[in-house]
PDB file of N, CA and C in Angstrom:
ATOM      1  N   UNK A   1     -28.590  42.459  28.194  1.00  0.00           N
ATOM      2  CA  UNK A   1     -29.060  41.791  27.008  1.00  0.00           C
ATOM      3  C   UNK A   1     -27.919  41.519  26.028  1.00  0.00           C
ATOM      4  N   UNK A   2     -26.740  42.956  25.502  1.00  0.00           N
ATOM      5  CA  UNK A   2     -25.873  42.593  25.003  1.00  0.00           C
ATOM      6  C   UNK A   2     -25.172  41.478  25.280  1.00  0.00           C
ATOM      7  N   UNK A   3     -24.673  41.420  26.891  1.00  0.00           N
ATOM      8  CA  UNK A   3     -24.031  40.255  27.119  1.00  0.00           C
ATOM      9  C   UNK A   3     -24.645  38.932  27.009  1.00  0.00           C
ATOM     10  N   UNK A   4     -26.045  38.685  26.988  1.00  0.00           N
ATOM     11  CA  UNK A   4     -26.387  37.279  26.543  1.00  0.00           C
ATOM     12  C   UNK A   4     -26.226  36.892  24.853  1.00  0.00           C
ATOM     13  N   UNK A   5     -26.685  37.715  24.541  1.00  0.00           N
ATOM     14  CA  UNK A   5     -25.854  37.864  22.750  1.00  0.00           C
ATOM     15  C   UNK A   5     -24.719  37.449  22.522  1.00  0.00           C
ATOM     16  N   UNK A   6     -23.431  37.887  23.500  1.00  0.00           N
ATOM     17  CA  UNK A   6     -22.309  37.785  23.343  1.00  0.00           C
ATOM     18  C   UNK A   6     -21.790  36.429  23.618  1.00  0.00           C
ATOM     19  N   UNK A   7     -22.626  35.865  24.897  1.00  0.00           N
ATOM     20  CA  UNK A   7     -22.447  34.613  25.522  1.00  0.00           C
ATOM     21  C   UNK A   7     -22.334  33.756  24.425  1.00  0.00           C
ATOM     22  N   UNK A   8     -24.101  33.830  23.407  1.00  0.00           N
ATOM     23  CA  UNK A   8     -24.759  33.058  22.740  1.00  0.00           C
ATOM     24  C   UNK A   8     -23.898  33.084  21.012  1.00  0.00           C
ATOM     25  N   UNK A   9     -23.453  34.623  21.002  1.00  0.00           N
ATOM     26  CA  UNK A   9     -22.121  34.366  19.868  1.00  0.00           C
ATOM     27  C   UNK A   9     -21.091  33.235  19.895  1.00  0.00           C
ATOM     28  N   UNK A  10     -20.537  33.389  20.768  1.00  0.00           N
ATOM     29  CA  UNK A  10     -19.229  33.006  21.366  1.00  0.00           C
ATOM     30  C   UNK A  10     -19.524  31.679  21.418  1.00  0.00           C
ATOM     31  N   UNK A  11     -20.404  30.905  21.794  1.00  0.00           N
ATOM     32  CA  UNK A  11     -20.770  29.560  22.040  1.00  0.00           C
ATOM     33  C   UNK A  11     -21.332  28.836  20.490  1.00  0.00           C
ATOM     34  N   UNK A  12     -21.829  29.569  19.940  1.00  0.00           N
ATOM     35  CA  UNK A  12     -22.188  29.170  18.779  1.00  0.00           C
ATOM     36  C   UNK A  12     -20.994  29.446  17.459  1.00  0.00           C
ATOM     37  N   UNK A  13     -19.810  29.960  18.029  1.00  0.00           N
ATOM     38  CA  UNK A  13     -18.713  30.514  16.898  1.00  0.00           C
ATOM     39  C   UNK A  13     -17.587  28.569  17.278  1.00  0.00           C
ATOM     40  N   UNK A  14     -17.578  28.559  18.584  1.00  0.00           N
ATOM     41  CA  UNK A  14     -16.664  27.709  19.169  1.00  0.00           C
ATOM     42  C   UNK A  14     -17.635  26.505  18.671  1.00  0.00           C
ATOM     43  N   UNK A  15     -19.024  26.290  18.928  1.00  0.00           N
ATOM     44  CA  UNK A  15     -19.585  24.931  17.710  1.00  0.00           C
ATOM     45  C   UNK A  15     -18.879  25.003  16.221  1.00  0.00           C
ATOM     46  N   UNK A  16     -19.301  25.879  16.176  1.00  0.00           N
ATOM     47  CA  UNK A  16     -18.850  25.838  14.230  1.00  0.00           C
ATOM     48  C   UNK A  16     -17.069  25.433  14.084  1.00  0.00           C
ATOM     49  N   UNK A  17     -16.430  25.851  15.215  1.00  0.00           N
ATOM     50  CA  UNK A  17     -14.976  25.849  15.183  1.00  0.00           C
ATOM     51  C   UNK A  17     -15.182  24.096  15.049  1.00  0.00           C
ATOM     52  N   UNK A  18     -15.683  23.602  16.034  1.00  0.00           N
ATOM     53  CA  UNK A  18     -15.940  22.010  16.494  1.00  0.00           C
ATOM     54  C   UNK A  18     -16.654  20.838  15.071  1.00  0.00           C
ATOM     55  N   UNK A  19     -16.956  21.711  14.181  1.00  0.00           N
ATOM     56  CA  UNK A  19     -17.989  21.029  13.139  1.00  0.00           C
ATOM     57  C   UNK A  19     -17.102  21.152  11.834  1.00  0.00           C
ATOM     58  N   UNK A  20     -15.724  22.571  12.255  1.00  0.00           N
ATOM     59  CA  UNK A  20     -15.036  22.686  10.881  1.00  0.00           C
ATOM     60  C   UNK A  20     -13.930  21.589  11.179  1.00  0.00           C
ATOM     61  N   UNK A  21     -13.492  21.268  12.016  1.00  0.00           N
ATOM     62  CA  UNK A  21     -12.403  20.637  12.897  1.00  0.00           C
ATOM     63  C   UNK A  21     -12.899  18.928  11.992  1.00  0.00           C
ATOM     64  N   UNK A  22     -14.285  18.722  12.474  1.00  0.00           N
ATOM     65  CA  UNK A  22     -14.448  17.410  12.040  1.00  0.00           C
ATOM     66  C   UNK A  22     -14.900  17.128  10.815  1.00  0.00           C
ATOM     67  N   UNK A  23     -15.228  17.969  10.317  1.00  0.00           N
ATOM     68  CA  UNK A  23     -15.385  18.325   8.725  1.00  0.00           C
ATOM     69  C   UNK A  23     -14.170  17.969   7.951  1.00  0.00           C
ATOM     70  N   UNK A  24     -12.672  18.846   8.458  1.00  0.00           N
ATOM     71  CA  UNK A  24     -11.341  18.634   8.127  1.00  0.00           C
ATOM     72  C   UNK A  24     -11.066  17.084   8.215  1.00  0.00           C
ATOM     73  N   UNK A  25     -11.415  16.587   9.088  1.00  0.00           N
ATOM     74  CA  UNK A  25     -10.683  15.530   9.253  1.00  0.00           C
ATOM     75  C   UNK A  25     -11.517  14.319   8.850  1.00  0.00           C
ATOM     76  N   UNK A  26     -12.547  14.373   8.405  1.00  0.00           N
ATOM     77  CA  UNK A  26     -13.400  13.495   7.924  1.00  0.00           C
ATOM     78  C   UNK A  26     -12.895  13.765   6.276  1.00  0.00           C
ATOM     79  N   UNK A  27     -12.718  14.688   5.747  1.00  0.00           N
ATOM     80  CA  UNK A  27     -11.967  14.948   4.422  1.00  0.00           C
ATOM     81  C   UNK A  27     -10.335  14.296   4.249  1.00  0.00           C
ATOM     82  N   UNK A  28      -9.727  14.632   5.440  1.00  0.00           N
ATOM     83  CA  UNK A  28      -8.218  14.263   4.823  1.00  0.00           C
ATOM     84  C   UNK A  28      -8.697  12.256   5.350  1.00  0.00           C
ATOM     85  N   UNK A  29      -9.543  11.498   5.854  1.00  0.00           N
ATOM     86  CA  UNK A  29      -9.593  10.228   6.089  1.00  0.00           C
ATOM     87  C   UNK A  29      -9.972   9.835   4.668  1.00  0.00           C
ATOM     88  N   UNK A  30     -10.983  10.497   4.114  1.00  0.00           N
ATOM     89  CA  UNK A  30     -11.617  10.238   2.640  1.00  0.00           C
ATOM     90  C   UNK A  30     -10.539  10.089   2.077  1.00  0.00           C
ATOM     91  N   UNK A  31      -9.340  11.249   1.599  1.00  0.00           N
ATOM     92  CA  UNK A  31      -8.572  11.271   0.952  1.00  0.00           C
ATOM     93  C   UNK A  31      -7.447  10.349   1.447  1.00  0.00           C
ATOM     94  N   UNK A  32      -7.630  10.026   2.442  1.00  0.00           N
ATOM     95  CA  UNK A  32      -6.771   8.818   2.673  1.00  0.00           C
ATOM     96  C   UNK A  32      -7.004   7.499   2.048  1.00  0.00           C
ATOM     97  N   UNK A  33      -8.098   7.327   2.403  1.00  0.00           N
ATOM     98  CA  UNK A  33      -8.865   6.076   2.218  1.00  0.00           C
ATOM     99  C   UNK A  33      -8.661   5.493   0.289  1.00  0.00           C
ATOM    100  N   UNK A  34      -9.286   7.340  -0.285  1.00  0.00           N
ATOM    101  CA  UNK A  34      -9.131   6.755  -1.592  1.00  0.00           C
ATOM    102  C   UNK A  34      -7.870   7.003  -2.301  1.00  0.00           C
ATOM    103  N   UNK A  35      -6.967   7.056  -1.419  1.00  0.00           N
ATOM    104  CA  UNK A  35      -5.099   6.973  -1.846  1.00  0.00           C
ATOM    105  C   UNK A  35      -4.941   5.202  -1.537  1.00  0.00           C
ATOM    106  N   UNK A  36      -5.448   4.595  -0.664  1.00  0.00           N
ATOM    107  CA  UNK A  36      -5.082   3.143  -0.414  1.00  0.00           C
ATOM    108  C   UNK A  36      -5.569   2.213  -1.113  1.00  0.00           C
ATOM    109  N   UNK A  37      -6.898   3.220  -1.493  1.00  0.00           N
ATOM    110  CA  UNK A  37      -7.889   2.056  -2.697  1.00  0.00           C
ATOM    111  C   UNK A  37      -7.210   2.023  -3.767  1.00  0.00           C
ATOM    112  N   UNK A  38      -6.537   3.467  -4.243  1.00  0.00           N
ATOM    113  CA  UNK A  38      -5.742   3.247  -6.050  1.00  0.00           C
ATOM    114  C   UNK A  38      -4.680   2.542  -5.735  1.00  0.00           C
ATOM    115  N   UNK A  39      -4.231   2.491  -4.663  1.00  0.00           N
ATOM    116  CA  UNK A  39      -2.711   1.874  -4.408  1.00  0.00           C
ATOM    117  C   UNK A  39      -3.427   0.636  -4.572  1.00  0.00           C
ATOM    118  N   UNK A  40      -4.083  -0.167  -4.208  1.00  0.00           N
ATOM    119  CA  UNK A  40      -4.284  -1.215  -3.520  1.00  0.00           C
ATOM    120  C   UNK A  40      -4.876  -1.722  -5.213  1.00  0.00           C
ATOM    121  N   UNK A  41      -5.777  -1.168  -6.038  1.00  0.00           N
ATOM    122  CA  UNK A  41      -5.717  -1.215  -7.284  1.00  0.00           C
ATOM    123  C   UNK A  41      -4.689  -1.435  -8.521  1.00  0.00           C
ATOM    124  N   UNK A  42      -3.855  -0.399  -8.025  1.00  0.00           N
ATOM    125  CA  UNK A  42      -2.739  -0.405  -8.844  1.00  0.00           C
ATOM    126  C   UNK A  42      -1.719  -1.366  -8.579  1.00  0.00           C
ATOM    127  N   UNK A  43      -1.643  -2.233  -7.857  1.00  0.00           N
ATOM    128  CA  UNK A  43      -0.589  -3.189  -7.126  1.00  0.00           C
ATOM    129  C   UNK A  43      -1.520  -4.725  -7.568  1.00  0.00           C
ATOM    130  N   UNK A  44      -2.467  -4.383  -7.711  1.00  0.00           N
ATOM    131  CA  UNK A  44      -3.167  -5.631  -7.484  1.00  0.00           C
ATOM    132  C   UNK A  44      -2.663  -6.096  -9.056  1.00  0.00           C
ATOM    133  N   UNK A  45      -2.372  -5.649  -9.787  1.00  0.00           N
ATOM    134  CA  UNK A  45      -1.900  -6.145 -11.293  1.00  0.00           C
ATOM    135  C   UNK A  45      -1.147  -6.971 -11.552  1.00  0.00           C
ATOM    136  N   UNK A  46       0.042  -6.680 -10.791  1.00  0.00           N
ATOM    137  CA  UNK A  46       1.180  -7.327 -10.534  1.00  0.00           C
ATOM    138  C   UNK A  46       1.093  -8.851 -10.148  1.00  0.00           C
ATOM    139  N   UNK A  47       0.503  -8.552  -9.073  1.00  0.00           N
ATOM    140  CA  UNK A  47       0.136  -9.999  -8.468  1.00  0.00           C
ATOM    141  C   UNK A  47      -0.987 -10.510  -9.071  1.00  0.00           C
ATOM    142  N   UNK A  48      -1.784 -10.187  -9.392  1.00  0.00           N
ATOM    143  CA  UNK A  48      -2.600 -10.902 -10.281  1.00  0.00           C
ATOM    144  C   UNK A  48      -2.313 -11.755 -11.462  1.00  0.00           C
ATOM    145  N   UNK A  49      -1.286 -11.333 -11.604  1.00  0.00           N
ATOM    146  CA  UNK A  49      -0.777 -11.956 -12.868  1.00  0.00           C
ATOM    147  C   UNK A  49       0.414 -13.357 -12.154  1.00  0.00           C
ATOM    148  N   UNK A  50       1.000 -12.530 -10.872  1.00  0.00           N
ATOM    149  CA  UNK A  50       1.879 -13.764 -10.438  1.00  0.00           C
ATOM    150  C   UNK A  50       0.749 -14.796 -10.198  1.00  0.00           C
ATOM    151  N   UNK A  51      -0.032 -14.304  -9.682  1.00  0.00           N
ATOM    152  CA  UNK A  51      -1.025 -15.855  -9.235  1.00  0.00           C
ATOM    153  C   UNK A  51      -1.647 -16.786  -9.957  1.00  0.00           C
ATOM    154  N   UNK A  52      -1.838 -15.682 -11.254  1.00  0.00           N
ATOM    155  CA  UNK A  52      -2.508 -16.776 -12.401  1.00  0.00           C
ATOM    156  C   UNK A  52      -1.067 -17.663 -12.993  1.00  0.00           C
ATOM    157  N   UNK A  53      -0.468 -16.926 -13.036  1.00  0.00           N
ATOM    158  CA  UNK A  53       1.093 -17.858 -13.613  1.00  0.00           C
ATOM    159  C   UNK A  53       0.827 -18.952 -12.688  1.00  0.00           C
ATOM    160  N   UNK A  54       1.141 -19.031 -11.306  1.00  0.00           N
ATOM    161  CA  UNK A  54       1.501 -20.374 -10.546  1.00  0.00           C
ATOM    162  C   UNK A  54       0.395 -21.234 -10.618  1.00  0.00           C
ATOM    163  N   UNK A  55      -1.090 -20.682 -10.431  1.00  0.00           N
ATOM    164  CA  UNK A  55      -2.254 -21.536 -10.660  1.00  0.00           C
ATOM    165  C   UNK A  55      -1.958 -22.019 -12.216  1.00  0.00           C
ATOM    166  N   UNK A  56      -1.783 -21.278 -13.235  1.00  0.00           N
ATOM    167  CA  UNK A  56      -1.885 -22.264 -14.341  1.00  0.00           C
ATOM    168  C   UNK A  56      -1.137 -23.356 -14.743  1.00  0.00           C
ATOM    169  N   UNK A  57       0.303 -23.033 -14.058  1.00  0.00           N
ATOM    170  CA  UNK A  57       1.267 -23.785 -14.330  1.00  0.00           C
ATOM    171  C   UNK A  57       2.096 -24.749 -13.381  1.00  0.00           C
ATOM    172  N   UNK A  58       1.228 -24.308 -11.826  1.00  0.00           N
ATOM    173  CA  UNK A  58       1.192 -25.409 -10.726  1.00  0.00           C
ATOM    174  C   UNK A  58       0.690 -25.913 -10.277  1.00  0.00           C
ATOM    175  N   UNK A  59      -0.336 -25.692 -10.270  1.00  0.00           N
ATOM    176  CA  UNK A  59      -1.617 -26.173  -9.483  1.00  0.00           C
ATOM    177  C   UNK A  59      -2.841 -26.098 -10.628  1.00  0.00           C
ATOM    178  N   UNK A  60      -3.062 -27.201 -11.550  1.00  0.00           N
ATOM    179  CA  UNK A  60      -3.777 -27.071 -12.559  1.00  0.00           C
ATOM    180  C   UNK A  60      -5.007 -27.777 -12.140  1.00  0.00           C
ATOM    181  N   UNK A  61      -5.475 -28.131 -11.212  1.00  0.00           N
ATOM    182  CA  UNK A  61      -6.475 -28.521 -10.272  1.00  0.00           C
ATOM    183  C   UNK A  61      -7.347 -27.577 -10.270  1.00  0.00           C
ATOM    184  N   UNK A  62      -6.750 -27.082  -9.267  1.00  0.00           N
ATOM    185  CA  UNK A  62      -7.016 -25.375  -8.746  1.00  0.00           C
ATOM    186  C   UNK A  62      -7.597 -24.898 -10.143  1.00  0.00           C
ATOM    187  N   UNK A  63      -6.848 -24.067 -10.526  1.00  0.00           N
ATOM    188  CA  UNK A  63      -7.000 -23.792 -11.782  1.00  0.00           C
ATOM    189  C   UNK A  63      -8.104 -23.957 -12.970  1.00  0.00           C
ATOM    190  N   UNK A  64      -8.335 -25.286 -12.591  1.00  0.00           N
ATOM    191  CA  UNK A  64      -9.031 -25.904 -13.441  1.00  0.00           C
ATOM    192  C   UNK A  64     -10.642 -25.761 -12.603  1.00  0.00           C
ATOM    193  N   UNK A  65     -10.353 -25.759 -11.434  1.00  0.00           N
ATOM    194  CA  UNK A  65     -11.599 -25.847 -10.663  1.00  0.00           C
ATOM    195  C   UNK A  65     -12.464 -24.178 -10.960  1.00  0.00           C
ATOM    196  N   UNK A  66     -11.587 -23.205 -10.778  1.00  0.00           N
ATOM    197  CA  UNK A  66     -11.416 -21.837 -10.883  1.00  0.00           C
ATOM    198  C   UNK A  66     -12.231 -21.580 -11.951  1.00  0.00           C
ATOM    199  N   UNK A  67     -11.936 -22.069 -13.151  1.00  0.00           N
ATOM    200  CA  UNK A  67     -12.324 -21.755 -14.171  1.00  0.00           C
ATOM    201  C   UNK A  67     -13.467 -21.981 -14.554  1.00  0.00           C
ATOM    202  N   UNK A  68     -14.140 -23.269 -14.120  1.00  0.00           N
ATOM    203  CA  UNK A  68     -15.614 -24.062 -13.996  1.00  0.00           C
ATOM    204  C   UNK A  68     -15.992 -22.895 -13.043  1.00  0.00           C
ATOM    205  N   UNK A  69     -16.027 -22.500 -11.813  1.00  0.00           N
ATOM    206  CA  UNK A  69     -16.464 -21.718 -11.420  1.00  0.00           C
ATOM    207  C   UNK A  69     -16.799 -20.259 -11.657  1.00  0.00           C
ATOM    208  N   UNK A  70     -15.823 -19.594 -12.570  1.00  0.00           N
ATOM    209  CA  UNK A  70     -16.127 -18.597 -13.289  1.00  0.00           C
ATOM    210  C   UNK A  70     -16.974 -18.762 -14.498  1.00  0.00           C
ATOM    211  N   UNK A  71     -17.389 -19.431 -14.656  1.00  0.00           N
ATOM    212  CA  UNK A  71     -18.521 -19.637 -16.215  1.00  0.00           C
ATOM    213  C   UNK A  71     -17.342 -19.156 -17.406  1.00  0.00           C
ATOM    214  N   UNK A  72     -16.108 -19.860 -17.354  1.00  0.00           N
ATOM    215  CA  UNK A  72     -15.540 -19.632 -18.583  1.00  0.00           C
ATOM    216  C   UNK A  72     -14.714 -18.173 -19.131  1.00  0.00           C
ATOM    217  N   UNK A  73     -15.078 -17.050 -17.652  1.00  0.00           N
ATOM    218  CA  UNK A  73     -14.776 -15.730 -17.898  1.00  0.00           C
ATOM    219  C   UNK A  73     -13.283 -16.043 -17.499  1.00  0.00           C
ATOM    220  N   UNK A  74     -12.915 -14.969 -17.828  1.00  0.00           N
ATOM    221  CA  UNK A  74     -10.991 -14.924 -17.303  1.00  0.00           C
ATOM    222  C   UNK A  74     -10.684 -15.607 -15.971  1.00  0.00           C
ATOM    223  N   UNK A  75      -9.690 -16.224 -15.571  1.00  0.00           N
ATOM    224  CA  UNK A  75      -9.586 -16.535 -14.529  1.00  0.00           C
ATOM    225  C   UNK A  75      -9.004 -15.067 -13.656  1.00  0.00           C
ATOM    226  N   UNK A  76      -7.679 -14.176 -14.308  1.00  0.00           N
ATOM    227  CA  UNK A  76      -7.011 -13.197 -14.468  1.00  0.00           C
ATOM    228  C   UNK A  76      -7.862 -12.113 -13.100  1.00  0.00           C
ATOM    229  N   UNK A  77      -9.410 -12.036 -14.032  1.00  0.00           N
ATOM    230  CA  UNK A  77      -9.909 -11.292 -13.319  1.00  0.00           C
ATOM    231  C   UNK A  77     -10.269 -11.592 -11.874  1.00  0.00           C
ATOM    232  N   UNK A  78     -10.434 -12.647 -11.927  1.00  0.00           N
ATOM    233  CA  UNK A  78     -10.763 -13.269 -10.136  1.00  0.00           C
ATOM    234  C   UNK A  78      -9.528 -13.445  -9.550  1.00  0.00           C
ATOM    235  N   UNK A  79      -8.256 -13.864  -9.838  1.00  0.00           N
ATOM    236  CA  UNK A  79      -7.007 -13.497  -9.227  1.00  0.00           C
ATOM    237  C   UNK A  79      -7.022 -12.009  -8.807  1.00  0.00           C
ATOM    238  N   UNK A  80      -7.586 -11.340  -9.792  1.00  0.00           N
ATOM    239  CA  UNK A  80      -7.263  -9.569  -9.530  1.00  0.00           C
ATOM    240  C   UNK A  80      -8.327  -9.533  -8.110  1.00  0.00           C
ATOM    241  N   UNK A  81      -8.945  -9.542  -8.695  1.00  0.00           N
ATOM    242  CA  UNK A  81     -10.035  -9.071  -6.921  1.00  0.00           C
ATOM    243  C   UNK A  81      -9.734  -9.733  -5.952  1.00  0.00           C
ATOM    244  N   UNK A  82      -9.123 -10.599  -6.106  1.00  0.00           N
ATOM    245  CA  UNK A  82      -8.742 -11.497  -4.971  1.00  0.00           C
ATOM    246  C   UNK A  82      -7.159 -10.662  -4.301  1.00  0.00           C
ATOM    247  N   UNK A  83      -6.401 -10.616  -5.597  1.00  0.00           N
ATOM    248  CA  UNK A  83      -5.373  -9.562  -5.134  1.00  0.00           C
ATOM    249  C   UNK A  83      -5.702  -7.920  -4.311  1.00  0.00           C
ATOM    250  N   UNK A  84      -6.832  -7.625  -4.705  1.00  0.00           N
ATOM    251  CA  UNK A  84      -7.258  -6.254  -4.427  1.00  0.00           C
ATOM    252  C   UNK A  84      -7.831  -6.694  -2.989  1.00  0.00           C
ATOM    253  N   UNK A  85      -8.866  -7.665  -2.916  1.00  0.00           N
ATOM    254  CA  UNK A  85      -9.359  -7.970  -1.559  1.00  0.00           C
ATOM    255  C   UNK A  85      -7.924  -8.213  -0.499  1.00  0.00           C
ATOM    256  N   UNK A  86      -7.244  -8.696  -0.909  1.00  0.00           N
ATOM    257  CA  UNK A  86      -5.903  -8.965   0.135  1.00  0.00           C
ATOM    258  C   UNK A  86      -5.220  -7.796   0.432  1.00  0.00           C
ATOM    259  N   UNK A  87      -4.662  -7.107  -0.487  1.00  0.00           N
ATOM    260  CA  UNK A  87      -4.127  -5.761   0.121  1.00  0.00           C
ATOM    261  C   UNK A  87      -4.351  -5.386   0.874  1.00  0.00           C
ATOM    262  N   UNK A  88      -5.889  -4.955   0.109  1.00  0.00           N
ATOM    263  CA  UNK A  88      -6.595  -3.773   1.440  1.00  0.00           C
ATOM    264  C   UNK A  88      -6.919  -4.508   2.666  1.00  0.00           C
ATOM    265  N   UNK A  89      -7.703  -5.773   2.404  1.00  0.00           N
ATOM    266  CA  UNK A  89      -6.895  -6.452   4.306  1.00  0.00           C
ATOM    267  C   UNK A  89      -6.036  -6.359   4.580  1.00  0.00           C
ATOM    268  N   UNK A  90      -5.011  -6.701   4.209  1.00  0.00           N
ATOM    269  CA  UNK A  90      -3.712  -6.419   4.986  1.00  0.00           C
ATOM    270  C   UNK A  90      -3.405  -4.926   5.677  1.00  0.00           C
ATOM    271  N   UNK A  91      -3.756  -4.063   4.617  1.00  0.00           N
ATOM    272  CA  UNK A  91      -3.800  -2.721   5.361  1.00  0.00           C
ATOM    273  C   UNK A  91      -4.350  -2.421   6.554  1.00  0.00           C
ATOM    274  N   UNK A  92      -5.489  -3.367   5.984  1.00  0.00           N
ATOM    275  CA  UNK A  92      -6.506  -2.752   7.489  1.00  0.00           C
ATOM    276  C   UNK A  92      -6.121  -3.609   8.555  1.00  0.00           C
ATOM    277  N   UNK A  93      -5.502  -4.581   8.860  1.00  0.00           N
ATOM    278  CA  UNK A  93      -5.151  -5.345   9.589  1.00  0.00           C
ATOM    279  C   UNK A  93      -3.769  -4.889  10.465  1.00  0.00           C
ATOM    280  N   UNK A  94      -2.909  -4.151   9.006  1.00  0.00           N
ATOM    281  CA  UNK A  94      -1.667  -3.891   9.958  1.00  0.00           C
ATOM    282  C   UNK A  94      -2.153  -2.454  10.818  1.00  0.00           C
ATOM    283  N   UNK A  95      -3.143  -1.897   9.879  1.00  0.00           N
ATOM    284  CA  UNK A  95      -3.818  -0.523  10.926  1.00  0.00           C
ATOM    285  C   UNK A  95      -4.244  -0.312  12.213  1.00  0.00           C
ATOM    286  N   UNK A  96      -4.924  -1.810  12.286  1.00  0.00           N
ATOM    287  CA  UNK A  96      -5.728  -2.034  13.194  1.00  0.00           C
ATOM    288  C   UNK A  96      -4.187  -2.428  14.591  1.00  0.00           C
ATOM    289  N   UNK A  97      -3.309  -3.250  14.128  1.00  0.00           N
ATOM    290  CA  UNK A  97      -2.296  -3.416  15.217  1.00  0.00           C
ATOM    291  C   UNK A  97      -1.407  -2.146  15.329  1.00  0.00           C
ATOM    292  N   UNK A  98      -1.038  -1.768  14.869  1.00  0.00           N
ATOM    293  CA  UNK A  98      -0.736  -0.165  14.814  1.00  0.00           C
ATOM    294  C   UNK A  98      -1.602   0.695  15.703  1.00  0.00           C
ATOM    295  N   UNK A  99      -2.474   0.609  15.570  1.00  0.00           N
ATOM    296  CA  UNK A  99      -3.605   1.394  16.441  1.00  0.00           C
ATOM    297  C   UNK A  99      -3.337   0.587  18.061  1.00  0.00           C
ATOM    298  N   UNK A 100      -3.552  -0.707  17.707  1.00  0.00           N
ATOM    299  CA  UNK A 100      -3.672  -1.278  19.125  1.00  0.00           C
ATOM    300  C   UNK A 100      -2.139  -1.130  19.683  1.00  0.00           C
ATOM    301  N   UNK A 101      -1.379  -0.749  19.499  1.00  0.00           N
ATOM    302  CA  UNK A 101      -0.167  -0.757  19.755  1.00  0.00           C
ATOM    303  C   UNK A 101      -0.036   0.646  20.323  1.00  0.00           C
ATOM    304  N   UNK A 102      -0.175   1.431  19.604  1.00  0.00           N
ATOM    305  CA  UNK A 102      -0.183   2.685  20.010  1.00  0.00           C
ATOM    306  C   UNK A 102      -0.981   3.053  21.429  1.00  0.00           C
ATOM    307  N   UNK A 103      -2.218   2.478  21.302  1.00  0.00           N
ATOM    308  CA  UNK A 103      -3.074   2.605  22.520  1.00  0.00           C
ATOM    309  C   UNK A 103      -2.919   1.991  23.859  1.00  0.00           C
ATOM    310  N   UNK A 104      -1.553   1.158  23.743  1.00  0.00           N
ATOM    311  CA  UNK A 104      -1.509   0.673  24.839  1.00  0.00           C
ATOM    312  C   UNK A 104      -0.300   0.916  25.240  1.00  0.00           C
ATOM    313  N   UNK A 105       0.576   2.044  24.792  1.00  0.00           N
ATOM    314  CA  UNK A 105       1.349   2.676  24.758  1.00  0.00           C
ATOM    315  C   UNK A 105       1.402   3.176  26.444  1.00  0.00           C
ATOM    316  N   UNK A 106       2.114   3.549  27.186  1.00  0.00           N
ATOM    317  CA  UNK A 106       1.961   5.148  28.295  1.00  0.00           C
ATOM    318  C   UNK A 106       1.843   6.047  27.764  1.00  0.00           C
TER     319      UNK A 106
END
């Protein structure tokens, strides 16, 4: 009897080992994830601002179209999300070949 106890320890200690394992690593992806989002936030400023410069002062079309489409709100801010949407594609894009690269590795 002891030894089925022991079996049933042992098997149920090595789950929990298996649940802390993916627990860990589902935490350091989170903390990954929301290190790329502030980056990807914090960068997006920069360029947000380069883009509204060239739209206002090159492409006043654009620009002009932009602005009718925003109901009059900042243009600034739709450059920004637009900057923020690009980053983080790009990230995920160079991730994704990175990954595929790796996997087809020997």
């Amino acid at each position: 009897m002891s030894g089925i106890l022991a079996k049933e320890k042992a098997a149920l200690a090595k789950e929990e080992g298996k649940l802390t394992k993916f627990l860990k690593a589902v935490q350091k992806f989170m903390a990954k994830e929301f290190l790329w989002v502030l980056l990807a936030v914090v960068l997006a400023f920069p360029l947000a601002y380069l883009i509204d410069y060239v739209l206002q002062n090159y492409m006043y079309e654009v620009y002009g179209d932009l602005k009718i489409y925003m109901n009059d709100r900042p243009v600034l801010l739709a450059t920004y999300l637009i900057a923020i949407a690009g980053i983080y594609f790009a990230r995920a894009v160079a991730g994704s070949i990175a990954l595929a690269l790796k996997k087809s590795k020997p």
